[in-house]
PDB file of N, CA and C in Angstrom:
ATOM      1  N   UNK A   1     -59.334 -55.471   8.635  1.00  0.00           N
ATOM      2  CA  UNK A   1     -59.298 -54.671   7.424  1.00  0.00           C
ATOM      3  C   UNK A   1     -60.572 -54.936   6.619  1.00  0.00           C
ATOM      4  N   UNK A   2     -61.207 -53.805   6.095  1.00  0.00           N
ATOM      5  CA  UNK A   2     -62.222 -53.917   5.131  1.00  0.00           C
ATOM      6  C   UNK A   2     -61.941 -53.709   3.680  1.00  0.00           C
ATOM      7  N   UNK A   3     -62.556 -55.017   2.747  1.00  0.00           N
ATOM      8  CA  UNK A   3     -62.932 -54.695   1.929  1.00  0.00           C
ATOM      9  C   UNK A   3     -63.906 -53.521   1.107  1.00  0.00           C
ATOM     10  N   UNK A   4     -64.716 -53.420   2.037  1.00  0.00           N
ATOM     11  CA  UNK A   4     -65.439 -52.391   1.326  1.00  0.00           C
ATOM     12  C   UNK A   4     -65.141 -51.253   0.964  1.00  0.00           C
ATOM     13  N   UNK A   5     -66.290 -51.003   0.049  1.00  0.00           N
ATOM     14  CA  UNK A   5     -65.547 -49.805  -1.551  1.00  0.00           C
ATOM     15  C   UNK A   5     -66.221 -48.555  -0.815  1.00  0.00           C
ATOM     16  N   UNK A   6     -66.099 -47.374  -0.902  1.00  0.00           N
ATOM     17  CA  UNK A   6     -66.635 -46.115  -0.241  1.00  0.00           C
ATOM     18  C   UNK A   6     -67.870 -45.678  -1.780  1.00  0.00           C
ATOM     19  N   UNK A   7     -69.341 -45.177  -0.474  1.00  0.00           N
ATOM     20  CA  UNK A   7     -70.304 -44.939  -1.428  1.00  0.00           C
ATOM     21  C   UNK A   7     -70.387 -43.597  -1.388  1.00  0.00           C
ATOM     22  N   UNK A   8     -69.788 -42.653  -1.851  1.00  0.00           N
ATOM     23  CA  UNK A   8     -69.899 -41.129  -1.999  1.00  0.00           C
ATOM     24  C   UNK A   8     -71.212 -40.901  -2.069  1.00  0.00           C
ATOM     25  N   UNK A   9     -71.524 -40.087  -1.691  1.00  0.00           N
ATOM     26  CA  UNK A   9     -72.851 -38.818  -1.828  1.00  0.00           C
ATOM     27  C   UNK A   9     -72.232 -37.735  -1.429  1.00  0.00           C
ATOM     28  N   UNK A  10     -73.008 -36.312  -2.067  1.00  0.00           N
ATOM     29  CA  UNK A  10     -72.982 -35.434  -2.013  1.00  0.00           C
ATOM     30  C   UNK A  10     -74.292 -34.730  -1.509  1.00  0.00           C
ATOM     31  N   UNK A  11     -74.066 -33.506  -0.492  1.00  0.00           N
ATOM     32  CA  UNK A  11     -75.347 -33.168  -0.027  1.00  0.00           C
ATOM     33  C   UNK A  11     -76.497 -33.257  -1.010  1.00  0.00           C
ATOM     34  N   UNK A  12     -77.465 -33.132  -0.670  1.00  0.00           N
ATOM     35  CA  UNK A  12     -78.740 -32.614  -1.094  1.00  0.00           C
ATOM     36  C   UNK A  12     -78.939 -31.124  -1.052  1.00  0.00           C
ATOM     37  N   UNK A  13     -78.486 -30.147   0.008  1.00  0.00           N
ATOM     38  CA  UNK A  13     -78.039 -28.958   0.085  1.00  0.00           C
ATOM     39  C   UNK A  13     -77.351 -28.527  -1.322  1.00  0.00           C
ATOM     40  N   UNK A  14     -76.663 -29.681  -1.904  1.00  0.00           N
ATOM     41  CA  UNK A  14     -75.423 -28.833  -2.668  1.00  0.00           C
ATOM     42  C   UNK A  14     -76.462 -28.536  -3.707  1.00  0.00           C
ATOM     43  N   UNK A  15     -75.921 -27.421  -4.916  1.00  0.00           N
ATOM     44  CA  UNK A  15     -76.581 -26.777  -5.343  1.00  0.00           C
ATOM     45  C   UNK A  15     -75.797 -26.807  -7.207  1.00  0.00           C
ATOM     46  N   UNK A  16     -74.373 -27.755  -7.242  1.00  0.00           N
ATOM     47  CA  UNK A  16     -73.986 -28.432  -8.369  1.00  0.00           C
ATOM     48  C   UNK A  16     -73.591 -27.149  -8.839  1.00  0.00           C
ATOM     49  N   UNK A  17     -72.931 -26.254  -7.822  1.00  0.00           N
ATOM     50  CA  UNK A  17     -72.150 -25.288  -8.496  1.00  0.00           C
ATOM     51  C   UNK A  17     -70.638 -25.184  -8.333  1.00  0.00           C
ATOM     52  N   UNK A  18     -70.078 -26.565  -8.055  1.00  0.00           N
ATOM     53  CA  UNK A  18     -69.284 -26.959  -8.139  1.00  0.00           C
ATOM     54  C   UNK A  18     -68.351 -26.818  -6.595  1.00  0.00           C
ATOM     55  N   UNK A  19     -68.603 -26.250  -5.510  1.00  0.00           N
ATOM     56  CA  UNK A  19     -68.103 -25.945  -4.709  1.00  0.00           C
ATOM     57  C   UNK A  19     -68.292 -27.223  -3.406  1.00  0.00           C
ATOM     58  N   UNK A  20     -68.420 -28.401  -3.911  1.00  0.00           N
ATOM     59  CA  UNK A  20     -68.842 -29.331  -3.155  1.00  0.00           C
ATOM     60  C   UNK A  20     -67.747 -30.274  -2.734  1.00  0.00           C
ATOM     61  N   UNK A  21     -68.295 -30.948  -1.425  1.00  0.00           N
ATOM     62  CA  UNK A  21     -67.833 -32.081  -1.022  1.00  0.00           C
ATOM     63  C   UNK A  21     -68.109 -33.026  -0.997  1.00  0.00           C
ATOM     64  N   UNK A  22     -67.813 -34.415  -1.103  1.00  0.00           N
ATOM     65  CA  UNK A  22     -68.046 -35.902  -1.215  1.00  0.00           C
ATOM     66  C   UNK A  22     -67.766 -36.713   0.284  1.00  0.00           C
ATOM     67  N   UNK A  23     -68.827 -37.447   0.733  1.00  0.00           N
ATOM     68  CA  UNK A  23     -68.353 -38.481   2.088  1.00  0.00           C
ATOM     69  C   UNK A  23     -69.059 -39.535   1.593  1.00  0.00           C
ATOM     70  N   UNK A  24     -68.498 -40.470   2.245  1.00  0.00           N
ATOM     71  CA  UNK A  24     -68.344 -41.923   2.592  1.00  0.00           C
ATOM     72  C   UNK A  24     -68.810 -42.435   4.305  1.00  0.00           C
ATOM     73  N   UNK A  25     -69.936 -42.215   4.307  1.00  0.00           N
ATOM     74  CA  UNK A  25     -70.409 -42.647   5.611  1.00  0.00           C
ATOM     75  C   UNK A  25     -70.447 -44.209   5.735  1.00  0.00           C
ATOM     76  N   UNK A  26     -70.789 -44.967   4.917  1.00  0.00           N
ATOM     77  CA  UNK A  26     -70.972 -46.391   5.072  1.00  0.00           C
ATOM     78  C   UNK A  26     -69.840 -46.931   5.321  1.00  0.00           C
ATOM     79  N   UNK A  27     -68.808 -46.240   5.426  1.00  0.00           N
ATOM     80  CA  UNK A  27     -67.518 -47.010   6.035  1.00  0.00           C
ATOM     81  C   UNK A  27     -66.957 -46.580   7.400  1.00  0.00           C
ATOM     82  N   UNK A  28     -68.305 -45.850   8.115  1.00  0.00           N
ATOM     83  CA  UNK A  28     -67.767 -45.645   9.449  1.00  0.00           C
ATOM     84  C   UNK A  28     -67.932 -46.881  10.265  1.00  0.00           C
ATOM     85  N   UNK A  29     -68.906 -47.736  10.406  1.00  0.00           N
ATOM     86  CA  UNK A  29     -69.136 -48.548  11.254  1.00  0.00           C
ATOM     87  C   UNK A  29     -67.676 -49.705  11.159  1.00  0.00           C
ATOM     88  N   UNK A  30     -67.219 -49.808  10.121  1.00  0.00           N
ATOM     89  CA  UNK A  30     -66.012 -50.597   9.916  1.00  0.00           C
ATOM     90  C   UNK A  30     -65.072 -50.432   9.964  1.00  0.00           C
ATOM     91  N   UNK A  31     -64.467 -49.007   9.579  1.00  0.00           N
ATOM     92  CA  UNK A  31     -63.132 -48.413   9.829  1.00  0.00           C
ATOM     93  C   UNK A  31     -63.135 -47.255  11.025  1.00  0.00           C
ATOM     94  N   UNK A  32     -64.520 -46.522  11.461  1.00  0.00           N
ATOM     95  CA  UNK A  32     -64.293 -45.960  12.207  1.00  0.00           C
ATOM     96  C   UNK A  32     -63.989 -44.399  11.856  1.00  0.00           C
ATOM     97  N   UNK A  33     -63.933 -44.250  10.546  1.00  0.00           N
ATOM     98  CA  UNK A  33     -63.280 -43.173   9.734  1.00  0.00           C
ATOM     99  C   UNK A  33     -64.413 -42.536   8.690  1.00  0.00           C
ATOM    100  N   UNK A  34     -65.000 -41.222   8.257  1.00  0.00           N
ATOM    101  CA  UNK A  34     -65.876 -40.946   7.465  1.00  0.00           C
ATOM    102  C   UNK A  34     -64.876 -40.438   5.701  1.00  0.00           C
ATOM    103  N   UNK A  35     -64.731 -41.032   4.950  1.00  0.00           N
ATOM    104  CA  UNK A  35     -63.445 -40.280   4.052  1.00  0.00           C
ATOM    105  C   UNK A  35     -64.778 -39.091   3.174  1.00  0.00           C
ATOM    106  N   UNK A  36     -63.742 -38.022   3.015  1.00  0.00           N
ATOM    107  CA  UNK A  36     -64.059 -36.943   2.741  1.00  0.00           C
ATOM    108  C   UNK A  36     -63.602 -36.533   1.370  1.00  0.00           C
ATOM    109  N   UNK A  37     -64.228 -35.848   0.206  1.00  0.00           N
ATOM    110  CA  UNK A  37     -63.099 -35.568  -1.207  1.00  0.00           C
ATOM    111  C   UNK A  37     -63.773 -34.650  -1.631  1.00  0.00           C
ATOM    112  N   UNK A  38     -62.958 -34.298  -2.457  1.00  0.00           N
ATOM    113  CA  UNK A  38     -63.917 -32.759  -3.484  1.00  0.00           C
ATOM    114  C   UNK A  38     -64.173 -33.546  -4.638  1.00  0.00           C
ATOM    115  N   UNK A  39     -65.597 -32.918  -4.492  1.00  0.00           N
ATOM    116  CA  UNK A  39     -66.402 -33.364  -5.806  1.00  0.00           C
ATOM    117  C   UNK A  39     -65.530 -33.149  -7.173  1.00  0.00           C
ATOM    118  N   UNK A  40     -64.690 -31.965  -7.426  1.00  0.00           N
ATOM    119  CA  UNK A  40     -64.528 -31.223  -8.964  1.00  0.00           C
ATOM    120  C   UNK A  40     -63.043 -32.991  -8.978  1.00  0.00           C
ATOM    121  N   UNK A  41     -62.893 -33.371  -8.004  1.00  0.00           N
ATOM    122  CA  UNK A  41     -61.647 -34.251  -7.962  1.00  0.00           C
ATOM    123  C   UNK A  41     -62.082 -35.599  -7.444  1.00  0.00           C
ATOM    124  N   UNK A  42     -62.455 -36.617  -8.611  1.00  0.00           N
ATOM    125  CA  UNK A  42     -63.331 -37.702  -7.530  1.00  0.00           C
ATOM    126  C   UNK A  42     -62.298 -38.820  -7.379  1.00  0.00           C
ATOM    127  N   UNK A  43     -60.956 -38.397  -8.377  1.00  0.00           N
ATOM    128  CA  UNK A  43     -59.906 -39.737  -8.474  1.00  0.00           C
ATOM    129  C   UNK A  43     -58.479 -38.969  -7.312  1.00  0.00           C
ATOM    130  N   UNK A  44     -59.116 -37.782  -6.779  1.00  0.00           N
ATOM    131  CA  UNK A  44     -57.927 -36.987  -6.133  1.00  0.00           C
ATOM    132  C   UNK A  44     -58.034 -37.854  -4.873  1.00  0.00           C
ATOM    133  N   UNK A  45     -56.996 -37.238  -3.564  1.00  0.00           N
ATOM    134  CA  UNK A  45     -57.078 -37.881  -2.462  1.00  0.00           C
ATOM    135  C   UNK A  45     -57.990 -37.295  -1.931  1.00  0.00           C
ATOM    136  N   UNK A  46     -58.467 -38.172  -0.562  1.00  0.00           N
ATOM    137  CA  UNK A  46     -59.657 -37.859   0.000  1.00  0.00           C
ATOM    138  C   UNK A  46     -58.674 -38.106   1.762  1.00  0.00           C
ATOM    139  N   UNK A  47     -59.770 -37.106   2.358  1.00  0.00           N
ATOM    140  CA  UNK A  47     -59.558 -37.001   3.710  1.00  0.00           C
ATOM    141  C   UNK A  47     -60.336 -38.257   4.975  1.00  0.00           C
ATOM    142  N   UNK A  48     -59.679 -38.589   6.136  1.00  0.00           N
ATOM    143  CA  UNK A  48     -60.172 -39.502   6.897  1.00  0.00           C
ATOM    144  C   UNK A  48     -60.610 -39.013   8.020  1.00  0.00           C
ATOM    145  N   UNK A  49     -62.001 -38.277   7.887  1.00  0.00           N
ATOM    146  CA  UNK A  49     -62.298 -37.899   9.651  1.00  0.00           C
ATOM    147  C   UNK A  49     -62.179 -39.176  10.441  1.00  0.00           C
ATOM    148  N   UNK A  50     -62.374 -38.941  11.665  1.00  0.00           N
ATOM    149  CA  UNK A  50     -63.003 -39.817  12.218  1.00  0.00           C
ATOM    150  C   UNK A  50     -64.147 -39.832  12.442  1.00  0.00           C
ATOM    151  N   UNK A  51     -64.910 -41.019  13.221  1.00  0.00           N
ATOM    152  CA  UNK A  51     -66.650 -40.438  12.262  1.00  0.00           C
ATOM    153  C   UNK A  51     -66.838 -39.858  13.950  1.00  0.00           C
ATOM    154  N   UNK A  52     -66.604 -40.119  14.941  1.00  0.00           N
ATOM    155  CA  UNK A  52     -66.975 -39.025  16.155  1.00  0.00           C
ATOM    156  C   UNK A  52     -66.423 -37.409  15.980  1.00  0.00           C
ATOM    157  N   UNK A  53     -65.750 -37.183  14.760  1.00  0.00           N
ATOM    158  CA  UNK A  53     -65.406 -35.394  14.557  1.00  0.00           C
ATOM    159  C   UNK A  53     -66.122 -35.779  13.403  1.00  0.00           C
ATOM    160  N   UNK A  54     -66.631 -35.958  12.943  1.00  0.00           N
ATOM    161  CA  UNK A  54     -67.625 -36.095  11.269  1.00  0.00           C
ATOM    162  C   UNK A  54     -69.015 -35.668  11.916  1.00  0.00           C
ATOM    163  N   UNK A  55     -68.800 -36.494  13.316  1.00  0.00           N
ATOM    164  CA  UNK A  55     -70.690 -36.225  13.724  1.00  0.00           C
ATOM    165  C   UNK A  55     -70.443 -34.834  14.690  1.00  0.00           C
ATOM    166  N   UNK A  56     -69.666 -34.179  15.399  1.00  0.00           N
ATOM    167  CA  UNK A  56     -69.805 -33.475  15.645  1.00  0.00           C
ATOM    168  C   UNK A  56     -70.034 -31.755  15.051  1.00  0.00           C
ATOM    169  N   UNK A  57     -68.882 -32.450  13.712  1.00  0.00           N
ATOM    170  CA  UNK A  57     -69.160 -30.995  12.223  1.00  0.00           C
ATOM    171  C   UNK A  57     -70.741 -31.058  12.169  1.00  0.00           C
ATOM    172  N   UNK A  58     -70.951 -32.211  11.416  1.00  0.00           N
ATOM    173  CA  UNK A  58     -72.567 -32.461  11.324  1.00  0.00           C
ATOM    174  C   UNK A  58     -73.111 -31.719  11.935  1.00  0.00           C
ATOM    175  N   UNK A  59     -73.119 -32.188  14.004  1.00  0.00           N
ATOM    176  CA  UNK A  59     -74.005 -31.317  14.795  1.00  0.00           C
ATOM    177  C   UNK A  59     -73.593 -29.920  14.696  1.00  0.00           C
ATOM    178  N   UNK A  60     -72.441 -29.262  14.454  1.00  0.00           N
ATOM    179  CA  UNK A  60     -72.395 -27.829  14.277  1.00  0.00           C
ATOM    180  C   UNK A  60     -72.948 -27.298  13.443  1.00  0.00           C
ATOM    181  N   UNK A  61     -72.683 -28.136  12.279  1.00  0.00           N
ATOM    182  CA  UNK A  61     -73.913 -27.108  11.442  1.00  0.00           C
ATOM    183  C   UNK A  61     -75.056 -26.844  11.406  1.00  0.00           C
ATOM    184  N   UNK A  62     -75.679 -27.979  11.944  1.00  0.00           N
ATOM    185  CA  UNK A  62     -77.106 -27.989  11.797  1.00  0.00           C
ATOM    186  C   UNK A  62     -77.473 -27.158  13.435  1.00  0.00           C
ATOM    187  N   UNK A  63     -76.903 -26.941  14.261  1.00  0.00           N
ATOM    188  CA  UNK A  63     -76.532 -25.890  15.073  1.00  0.00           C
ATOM    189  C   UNK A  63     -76.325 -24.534  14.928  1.00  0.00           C
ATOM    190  N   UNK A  64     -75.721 -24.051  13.542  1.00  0.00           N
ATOM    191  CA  UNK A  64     -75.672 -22.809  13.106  1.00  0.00           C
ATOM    192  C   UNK A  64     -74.038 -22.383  13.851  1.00  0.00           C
ATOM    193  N   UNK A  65     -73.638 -23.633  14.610  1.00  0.00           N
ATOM    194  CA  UNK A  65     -72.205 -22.883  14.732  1.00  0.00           C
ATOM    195  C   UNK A  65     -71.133 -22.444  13.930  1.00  0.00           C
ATOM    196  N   UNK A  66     -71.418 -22.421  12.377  1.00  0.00           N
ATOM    197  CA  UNK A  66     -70.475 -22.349  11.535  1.00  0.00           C
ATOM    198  C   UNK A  66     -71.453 -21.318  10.791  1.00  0.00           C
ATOM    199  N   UNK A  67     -70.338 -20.233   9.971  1.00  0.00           N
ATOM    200  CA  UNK A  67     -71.106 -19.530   8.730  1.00  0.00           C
ATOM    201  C   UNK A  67     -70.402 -19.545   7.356  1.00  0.00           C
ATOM    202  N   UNK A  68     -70.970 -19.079   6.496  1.00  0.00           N
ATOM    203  CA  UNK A  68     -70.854 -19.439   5.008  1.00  0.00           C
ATOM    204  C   UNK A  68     -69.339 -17.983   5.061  1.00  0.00           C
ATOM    205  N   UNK A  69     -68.682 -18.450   4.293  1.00  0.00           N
ATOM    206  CA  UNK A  69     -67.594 -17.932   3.627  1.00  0.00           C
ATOM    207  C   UNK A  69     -67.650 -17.026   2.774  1.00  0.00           C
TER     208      UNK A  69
END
């Protein structure tokens, strides 16, 4: 079990129009898990990828396999 506290960032992409998401990468190497939250909610619950489906979203996007909504 880890102590460690989750360090949110938000893209650099994002554009602070509120439609954003929050991860916690520094807690993959330890739990194995990337946690995920909405920015407008930073005390709400947050989601637990795992970080091998965290890196594969990653590679899709930057792939162009996904489009904007």
């Amino acid at each position: 079990m880890t102590t460690e506290s989750p360090r949110w960032h938000t893209s650099s992409y994002s554009n602070n129009g509120g439609a954003c998401v929050q991860v916690a990468t520094n807690l993959a190497p330890t739990t194995g898990t990337v946690p995920v939250r909405d920015s407008k909610n930073p005390t709400g619950p947050s989601l637990g990828l795992h970080a091998d489906a965290y890196a594969a979203f990653v590679t899709g996007i930057k792939d162009g396999r996904f489009t904007a909504i």
